[in-house]
Structures are given as structure tokens and as C-alpha cells.
Protein backbone atom coordinates (compact mmCIF):
# COMPACT_ATOMS: atom_id res chain seq x y z
CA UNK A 1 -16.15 -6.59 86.88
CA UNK A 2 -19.60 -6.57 87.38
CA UNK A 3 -22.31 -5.76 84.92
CA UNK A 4 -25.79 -3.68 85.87
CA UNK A 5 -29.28 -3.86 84.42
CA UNK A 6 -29.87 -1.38 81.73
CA UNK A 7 -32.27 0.65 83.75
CA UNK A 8 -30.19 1.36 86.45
CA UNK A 9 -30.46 4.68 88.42
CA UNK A 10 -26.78 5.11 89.45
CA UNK A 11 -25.56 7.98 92.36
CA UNK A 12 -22.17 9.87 91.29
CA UNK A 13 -20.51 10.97 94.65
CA UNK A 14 -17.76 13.49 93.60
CA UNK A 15 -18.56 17.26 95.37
CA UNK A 16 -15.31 18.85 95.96
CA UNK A 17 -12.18 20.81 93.70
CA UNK A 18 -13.12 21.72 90.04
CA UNK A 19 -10.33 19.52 88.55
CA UNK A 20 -11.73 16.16 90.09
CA UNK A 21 -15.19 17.16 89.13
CA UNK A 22 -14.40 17.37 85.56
CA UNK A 23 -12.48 14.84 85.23
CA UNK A 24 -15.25 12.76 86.77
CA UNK A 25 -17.69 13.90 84.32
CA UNK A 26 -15.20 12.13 81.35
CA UNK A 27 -17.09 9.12 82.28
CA UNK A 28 -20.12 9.98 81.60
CA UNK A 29 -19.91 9.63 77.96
CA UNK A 30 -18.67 6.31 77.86
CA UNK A 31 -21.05 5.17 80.45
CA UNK A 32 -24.12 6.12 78.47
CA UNK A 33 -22.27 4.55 75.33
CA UNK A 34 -22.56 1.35 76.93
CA UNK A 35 -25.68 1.86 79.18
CA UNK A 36 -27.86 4.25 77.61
CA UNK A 37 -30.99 3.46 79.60
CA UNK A 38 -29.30 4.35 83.04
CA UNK A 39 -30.31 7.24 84.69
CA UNK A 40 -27.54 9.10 86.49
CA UNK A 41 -27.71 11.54 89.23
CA UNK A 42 -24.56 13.70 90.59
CA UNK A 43 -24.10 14.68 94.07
CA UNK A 44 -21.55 17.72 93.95
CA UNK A 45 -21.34 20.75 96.01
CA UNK A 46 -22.70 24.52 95.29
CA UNK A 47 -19.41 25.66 93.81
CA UNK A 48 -19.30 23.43 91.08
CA UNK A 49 -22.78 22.54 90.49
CA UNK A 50 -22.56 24.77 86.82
CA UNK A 51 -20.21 22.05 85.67
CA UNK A 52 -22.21 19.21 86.08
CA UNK A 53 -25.84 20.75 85.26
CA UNK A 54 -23.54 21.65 81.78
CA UNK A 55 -23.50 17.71 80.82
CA UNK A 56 -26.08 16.42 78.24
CA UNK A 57 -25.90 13.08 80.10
CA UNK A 58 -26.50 14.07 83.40
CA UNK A 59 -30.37 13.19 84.29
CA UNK A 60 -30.64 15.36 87.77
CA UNK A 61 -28.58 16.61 89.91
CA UNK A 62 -28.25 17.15 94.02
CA UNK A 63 -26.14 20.21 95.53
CA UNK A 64 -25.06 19.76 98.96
CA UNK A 65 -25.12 23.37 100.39
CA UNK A 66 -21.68 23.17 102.16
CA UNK A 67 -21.94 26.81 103.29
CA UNK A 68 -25.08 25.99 105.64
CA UNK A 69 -23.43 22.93 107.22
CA UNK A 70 -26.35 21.71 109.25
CA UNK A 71 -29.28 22.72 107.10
CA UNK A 72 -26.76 21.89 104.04
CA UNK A 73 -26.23 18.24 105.87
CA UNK A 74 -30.26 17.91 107.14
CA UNK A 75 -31.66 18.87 103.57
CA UNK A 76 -28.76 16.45 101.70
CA UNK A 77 -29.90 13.53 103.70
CA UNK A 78 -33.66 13.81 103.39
CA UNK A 79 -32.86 14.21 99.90
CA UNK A 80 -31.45 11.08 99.93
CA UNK A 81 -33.72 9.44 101.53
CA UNK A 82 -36.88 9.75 99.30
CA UNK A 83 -34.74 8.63 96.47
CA UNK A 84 -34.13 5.18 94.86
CA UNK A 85 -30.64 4.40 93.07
CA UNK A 86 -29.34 0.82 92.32
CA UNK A 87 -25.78 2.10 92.55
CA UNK A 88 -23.74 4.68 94.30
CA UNK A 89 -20.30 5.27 92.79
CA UNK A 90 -18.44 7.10 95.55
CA UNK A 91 -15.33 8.92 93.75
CA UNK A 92 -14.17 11.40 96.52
CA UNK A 93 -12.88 9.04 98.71
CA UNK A 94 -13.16 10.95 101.92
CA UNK A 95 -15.98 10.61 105.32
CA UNK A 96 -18.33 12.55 104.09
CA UNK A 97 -18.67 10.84 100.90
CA UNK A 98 -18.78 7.62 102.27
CA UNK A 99 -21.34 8.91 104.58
CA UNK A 100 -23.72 10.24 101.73
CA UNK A 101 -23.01 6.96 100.05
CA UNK A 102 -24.30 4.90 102.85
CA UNK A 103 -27.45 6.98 103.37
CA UNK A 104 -27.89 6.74 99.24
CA UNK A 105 -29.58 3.04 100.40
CA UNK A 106 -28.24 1.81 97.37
CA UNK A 107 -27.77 -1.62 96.85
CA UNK A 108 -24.43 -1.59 95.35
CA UNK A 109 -22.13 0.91 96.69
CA UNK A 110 -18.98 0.88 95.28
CA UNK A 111 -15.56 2.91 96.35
CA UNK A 112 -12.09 2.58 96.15
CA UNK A 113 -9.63 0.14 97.91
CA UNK A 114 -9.43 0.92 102.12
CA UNK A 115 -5.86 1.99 100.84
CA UNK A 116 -6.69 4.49 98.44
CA UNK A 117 -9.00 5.74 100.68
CA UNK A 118 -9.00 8.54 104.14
CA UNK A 119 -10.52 9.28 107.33
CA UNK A 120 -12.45 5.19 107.17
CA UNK A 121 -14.23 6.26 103.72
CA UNK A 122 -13.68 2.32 103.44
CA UNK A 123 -16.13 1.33 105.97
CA UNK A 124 -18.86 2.67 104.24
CA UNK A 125 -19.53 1.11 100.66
CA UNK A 126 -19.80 -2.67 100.46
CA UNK A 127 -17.58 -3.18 96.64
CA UNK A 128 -13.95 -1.96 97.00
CA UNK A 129 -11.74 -0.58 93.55
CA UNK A 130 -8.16 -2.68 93.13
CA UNK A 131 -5.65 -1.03 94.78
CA UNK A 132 -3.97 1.42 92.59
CA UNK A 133 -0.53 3.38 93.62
CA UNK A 134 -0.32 7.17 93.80
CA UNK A 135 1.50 7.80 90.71
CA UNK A 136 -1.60 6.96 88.63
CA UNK A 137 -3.21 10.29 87.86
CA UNK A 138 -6.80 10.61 89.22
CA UNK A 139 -8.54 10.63 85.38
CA UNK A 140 -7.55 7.12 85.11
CA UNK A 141 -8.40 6.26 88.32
CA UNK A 142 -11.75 7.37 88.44
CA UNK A 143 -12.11 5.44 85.26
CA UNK A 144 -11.54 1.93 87.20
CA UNK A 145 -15.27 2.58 88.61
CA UNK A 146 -16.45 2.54 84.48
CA UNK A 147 -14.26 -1.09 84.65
CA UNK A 148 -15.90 -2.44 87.17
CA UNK A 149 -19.53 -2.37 85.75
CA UNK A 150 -18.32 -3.86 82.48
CA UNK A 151 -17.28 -0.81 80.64
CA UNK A 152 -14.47 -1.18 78.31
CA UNK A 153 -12.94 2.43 76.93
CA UNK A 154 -9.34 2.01 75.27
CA UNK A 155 -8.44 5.14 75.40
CA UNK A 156 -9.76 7.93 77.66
CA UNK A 157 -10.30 11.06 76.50
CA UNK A 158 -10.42 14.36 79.17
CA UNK A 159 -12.20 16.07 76.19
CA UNK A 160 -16.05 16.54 77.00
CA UNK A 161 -18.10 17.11 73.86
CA UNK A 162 -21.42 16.71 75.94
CA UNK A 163 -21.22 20.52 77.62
CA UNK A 164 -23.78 22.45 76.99
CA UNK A 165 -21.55 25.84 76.95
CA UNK A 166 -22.94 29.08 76.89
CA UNK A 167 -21.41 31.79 74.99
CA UNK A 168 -17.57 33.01 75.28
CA UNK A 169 -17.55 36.45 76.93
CA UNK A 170 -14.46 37.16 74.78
CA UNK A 171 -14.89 39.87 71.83
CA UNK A 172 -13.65 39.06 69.00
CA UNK A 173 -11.88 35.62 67.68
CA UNK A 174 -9.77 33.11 69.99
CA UNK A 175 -7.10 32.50 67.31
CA UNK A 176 -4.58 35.16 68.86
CA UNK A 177 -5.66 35.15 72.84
CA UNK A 178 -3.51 33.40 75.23
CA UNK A 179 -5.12 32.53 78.75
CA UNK A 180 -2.84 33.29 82.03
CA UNK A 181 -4.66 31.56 85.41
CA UNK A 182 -3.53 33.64 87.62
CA UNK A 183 -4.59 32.36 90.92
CA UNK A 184 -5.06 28.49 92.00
CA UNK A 185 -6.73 26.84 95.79
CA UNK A 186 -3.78 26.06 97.44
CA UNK A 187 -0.94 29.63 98.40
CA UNK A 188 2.06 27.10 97.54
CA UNK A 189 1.08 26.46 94.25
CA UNK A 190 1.22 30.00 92.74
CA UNK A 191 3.58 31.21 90.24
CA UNK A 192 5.21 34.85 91.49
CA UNK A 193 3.37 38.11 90.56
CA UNK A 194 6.57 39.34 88.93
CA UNK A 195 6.77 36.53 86.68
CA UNK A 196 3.32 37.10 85.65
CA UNK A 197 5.07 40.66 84.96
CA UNK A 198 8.19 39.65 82.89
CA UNK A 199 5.59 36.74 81.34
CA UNK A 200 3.15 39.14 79.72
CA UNK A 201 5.56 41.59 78.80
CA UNK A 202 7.43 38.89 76.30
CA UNK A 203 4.30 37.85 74.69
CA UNK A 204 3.17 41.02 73.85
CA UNK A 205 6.37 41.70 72.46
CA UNK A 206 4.73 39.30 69.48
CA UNK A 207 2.43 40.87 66.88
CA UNK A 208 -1.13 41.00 67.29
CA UNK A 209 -1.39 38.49 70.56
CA UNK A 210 -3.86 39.25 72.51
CA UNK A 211 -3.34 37.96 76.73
CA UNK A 212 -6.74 37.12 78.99
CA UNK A 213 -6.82 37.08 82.54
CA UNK A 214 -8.32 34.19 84.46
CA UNK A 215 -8.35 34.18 88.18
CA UNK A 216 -10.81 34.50 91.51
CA UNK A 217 -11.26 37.07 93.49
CA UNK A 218 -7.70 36.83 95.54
CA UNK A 219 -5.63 37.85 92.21
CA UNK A 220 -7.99 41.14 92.02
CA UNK A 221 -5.11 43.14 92.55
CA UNK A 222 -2.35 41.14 90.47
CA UNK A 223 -4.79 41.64 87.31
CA UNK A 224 -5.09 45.28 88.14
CA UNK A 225 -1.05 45.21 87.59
CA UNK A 226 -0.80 43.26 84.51
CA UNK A 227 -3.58 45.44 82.54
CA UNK A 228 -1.70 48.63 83.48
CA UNK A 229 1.16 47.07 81.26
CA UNK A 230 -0.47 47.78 78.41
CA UNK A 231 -2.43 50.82 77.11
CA UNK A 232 -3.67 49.49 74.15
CA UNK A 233 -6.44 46.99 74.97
CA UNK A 234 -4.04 44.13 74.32
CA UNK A 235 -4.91 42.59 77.95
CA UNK A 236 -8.56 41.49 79.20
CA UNK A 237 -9.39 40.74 82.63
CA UNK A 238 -11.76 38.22 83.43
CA UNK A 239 -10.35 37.03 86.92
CA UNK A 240 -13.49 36.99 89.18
CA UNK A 241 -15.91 37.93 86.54
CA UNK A 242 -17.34 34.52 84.93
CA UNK A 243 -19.26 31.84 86.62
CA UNK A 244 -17.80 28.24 85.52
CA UNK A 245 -20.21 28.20 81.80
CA UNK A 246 -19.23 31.01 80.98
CA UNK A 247 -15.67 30.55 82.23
CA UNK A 248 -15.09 27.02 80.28
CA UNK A 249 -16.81 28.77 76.98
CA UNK A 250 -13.78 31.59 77.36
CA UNK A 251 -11.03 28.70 77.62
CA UNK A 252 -12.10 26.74 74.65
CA UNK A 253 -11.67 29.62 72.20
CA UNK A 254 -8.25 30.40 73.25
CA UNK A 255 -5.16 28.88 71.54
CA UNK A 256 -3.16 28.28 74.30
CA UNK A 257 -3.46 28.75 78.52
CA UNK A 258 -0.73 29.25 81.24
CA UNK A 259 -0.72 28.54 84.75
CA UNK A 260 -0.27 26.33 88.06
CA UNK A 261 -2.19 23.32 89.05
CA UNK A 262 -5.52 24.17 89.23
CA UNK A 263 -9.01 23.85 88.22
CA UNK A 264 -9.36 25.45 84.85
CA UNK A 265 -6.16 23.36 83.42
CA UNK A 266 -8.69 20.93 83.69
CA UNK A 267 -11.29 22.43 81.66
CA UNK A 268 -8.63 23.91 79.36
CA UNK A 269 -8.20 20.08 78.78
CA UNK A 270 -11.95 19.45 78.58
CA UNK A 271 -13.20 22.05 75.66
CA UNK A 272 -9.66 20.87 73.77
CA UNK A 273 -7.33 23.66 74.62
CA UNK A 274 -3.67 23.95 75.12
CA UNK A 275 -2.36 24.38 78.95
CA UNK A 276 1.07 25.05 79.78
CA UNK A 277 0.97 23.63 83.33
CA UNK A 278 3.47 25.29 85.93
CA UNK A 279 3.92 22.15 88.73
CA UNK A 280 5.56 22.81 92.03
CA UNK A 281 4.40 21.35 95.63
CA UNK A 282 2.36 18.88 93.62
CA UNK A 283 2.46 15.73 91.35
CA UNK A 284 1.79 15.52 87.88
CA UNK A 285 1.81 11.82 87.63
CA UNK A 286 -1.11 12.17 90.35
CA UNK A 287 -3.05 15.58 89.41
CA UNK A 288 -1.81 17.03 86.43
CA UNK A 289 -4.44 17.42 83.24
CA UNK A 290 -4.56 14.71 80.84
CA UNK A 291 -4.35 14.40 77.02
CA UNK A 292 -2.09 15.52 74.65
CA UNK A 293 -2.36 19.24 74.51
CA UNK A 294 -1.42 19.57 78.38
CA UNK A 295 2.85 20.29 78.83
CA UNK A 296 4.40 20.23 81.68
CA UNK A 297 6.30 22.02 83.45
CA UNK A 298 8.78 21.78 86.73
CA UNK A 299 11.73 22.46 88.56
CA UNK A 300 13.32 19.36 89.81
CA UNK A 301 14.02 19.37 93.96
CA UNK A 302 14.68 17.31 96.50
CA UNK A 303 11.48 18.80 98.60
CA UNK A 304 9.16 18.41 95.87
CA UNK A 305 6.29 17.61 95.30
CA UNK A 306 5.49 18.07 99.27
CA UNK A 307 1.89 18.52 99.00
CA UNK A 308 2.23 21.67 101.51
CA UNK A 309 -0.79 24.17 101.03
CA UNK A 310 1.65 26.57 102.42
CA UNK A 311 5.66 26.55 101.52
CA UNK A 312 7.17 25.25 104.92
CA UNK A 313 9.76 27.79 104.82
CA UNK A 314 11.82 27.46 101.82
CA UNK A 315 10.39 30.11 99.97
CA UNK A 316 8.48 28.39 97.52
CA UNK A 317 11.50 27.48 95.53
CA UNK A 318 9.52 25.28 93.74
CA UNK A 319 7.50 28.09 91.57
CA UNK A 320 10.47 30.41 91.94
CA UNK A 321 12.53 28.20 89.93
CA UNK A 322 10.12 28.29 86.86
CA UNK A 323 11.70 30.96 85.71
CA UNK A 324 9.21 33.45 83.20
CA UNK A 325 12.19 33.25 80.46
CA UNK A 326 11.83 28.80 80.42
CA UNK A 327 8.10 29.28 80.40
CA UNK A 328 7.97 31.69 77.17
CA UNK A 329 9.91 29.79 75.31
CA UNK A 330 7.34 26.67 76.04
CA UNK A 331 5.06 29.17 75.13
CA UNK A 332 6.60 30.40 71.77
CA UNK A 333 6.08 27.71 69.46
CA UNK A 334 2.25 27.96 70.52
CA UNK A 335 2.34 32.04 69.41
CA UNK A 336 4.41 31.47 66.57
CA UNK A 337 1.77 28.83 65.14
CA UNK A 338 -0.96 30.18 67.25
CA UNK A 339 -3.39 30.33 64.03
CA UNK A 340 -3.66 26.35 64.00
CA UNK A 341 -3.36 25.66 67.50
CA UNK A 342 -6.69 24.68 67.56
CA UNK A 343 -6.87 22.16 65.32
């Protein structure tokens, strides 16, 4: 444990998957608790670059334009550069990372342990995390770099008061909507279409519920389904339709969200709302959403978790086994009390 000057300008490395970016950005508040004449600048990628310009204690912010891989790479570095930090905290752990860490010039650049660590991330940052083992999810890990300079938080909290949301694009109030997340990054980790089916149909078999659709653009046709079970404006679609502000403002007014590992779990447990999380080829000890509205949910196997993006031939019997009739009923206490959910 090492404490910094008050001034310091400090370099947050974390670019990549919407769940590690916000729980990164849990540190923030703490951070500026302690330090609240450092000046912090995030280095995240074009996808998630709404979440992090969202954060009150964010000070500026550089996008590395993945999508134009040279010019992306050429403009990142001269960015780089002409800047001045004190301390690079690289959180992602991979190469590149280490790469932009290294051409931060920062004095202190500080990573995790060589183990924790791929493809030599290690060699490039000159202060090195404890070792940690895999089971400890990635929220408390990325809170070891707030240890390190002298930060002391008891207990973390995933919720982030410090967004600067913008409005929901939900009519009317959240007290009766339910959230499905119907698509997630990885083809292994998605809960059957016809459970999505069987799953809407139960809960709007309960009085004045309202369901919301949450997805990208590869569920298009899945949403398409699930609105045609309904004529009467019970179901809203938002899959592909929100950028990530407007998407987080949508989660935190519903009372409770469904769906696979995936990035808006992690917002769900950001803004303070209840996810029902439907594991499979993946840990939740290692990347499940924190806090105590998050349950759940998984089918114990011998092949899982296998971190496979694709199911090596067993026909996903992971997801499969989640059956839509075990997840309602997780679900029902949340629609029977659905008023207070919230609070």
C-alpha cells in the first residue's frame, strides 16, 4: 500500500465488455472520497465511452477507436504522448492494455500479479496487485488497485450514484415493468427463445405487469415474437433502440430484470435494480453482478462453467436446464411485491 500526492493525475486503463467497465467505475467514488484533488482520466473504447462520460468524477476521457485499428492505434498513442499522468492503473489485464499503459509514461504503473494476468500484460507496468484466485469476482478485484494507494472502503457498493442519467424512454411509471435481456456477447450464454416464450406468457398472466424488452440488434427477431404475444400494449421493445444513457435510465425504473450474464445485469446492479441472473458456461463467483438485489441462478453440471463462447456440442445444456417454470417462480415474489421492490 502505497499512498499518492493529492494532485495526482491518475490513467484508468479498462476499454473492453460493459460489465467490467462499470464495475470499474465503482471506484471512482471512493477514490475521490479519499483523494479529491486527483484528476482522473479513463481510457475505454468507443462502445462504452457513454458509460464513463456519465460519471460526475470522471475529469476527461480518451476513446480508443477500435474499429479503425491503425488510425484507432496511431491517434491513441499520440494521445498519450502529449499527456502527463503520475499513475496508470491498468485494470484489463490483457497486451494491449499493458501496451497503452507503458506508452501512458507514467511514473507509477500499476497492474495485477503476472498470474492474474494474459498474453505478458505483466511485463509492462512496474507495481504488480497480490495474487488473487479466480473465484474472487472481478468488482472486488478491481477494488485491490483502490488498496494499494491507501484507500480503505469496508464495504463496496456496485451502486453508482455519480451517473449523470438522462431520461428513461419508458412511458409511464417503473413500479409494474419487468426487464427481460434478451441477448448477451457470448452465443453460449443465451437463454432459449422458447423460454423467453413460456417466460412472458406467465408473467402476464399477473395483473397489470407490464414486460420491457432489452437486447442488441441480434435478438431483432426474438422481440418481434414476444410482442406478437400480446395485443394489448402489455410488452415494449427496446432491444436495439437505446444508446447505454438512455439504456441504464430504462433499467433503474424497473422493479425487477431477467436475463444471462451480460452487460446490463451490471448496470441493473449499478442504478439499484433487481436482476434475476440466468448463469450457464460462466462463473458467478468470477463475473456475476454484485450486491444484494442480484439472485442467482444455475443448473448444476459436470461441464460447467466451461467458459466456451460456443456450446462444444452438448447442446447448451447449461441454459436448457433453467427451465422458464424455476425462473418464474424466482420471479414471483418480485411481481407479487413488485410495488416496493424499489425500495
Amino acid at each position: 500500500m502505497t499512498k499518492i500526492k493529492d494532485d495526482a493525475s491518475i490513467l484508468i486503463i479498462l476499454m473492453g465488455s460493459i460489465g467490467d467497465v462499470v464495475r470499474g467505475l465503482s471506484l471512482l467514488s471512493p477514490l475521490k472520497a479519499t483523494y479529491p484533488r486527483v484528476r482522473v482520466t479513463w481510457l475505454v473504447e468507443t462502445k462504452c465511452e457513454a458509460l464513463v462520460r456519465m460519471h460526475e468524477n470522471i475529469d476527461d476521457v480518451i476513446v480508443f477507436e477500435r474499429e479503425k485499428p491503425l488510425w484507432g492505434l496511431i491517434k491513441l498513442l499520440s494521445e498519450l504522448h502529449r499527456r502527463t499522468f503520475d499513475i496508470t492503473l491498468d485494470m484489463q489485464r490483457h497486451f494491449k492494455s499493458g501496451l497503452f499503459s507503458f506508452f501512458s509514461g507514467a511514473t507509477r504503473r500499476i497492474g495485477f500479479h503476472w498470474k492474474n494476468t494474459k498474453e505478458g500484460n505483466w511485463i509492462f507496468n512496474n507495481e504488480k496487485l497480490p495474487f488473487v484466485n479466480d473465484t474472487l469476482n472481478k468488482f472486488h478485484h478491481y477494488f485491490k488497485f483502490l488498496e494499494h494507494l491507501g484507500v480503505k472502503v469496508e464495504n463496496p457498493s456496485p451502486i453508482i450514484s455519480n451517473w449523470k442519467l438522462e431520461s428513461s424512454p419508458m412511458a409511464g411509471s417503473g413500479e409494474k415493468n419487468v426487464g427481460l435481456v434478451l441477448s448477451s456477447s457470448w452465443e453460449s450464454k443465451n437463454w432459449p427463445d422458447e423460454y423467453y416464450e413460456s417466460l412472458v406468457t406467465s408473467i402476464l398472466k399477473v395483473p397489470e405487469t407490464k414486460v420491457i424488452l432489452i437486447g442488441d440488434s441480434s435478438c431483432k427477431v426474438l422481440a418481434e415474437r414476444l410482442v406478437r404475444l400480446d395485443q394489448n400494449g402489455r410488452i415494449q421493445d427496446f432491444s436495439a433502440k437505446l444508446n447505454l444513457s438512455e439504456l441504464a435510465a430504462l433499467i433503474g425504473k424497473l422493479s425487477v430484470c431477467v436475463g444471462p450474464d451480460s452487460g446490463p445485469g451490471h448496470i441493473a446492479a449499478a442504478v439499484n435494480t433487481s436482476y434475476i441472473a440466468l448463469f450457464g458456461p460462466t462463473s458467478e463467483k468470477r463475473t456475476a453482478p454484485v450486491g444484494s438485489k442480484v439472485k442467482i441462478l444455475r443448473v448444476e453440471l459436470p461441464c460447467a462453467p466451461c467458459y466456451r463462447r460456443k456450446c462444444p456440442g452438448l447442446g447448451q445444456i447449461c441454459m436448457k436446464g433453467l427451465k422458464p417454470d424455476m425462473v418464474f417462480e424466482t420471479l414471483r415474489p418480485y411481481l407479487m411485491d413488485i410495488g416496493s421492490a424499489k425500495s
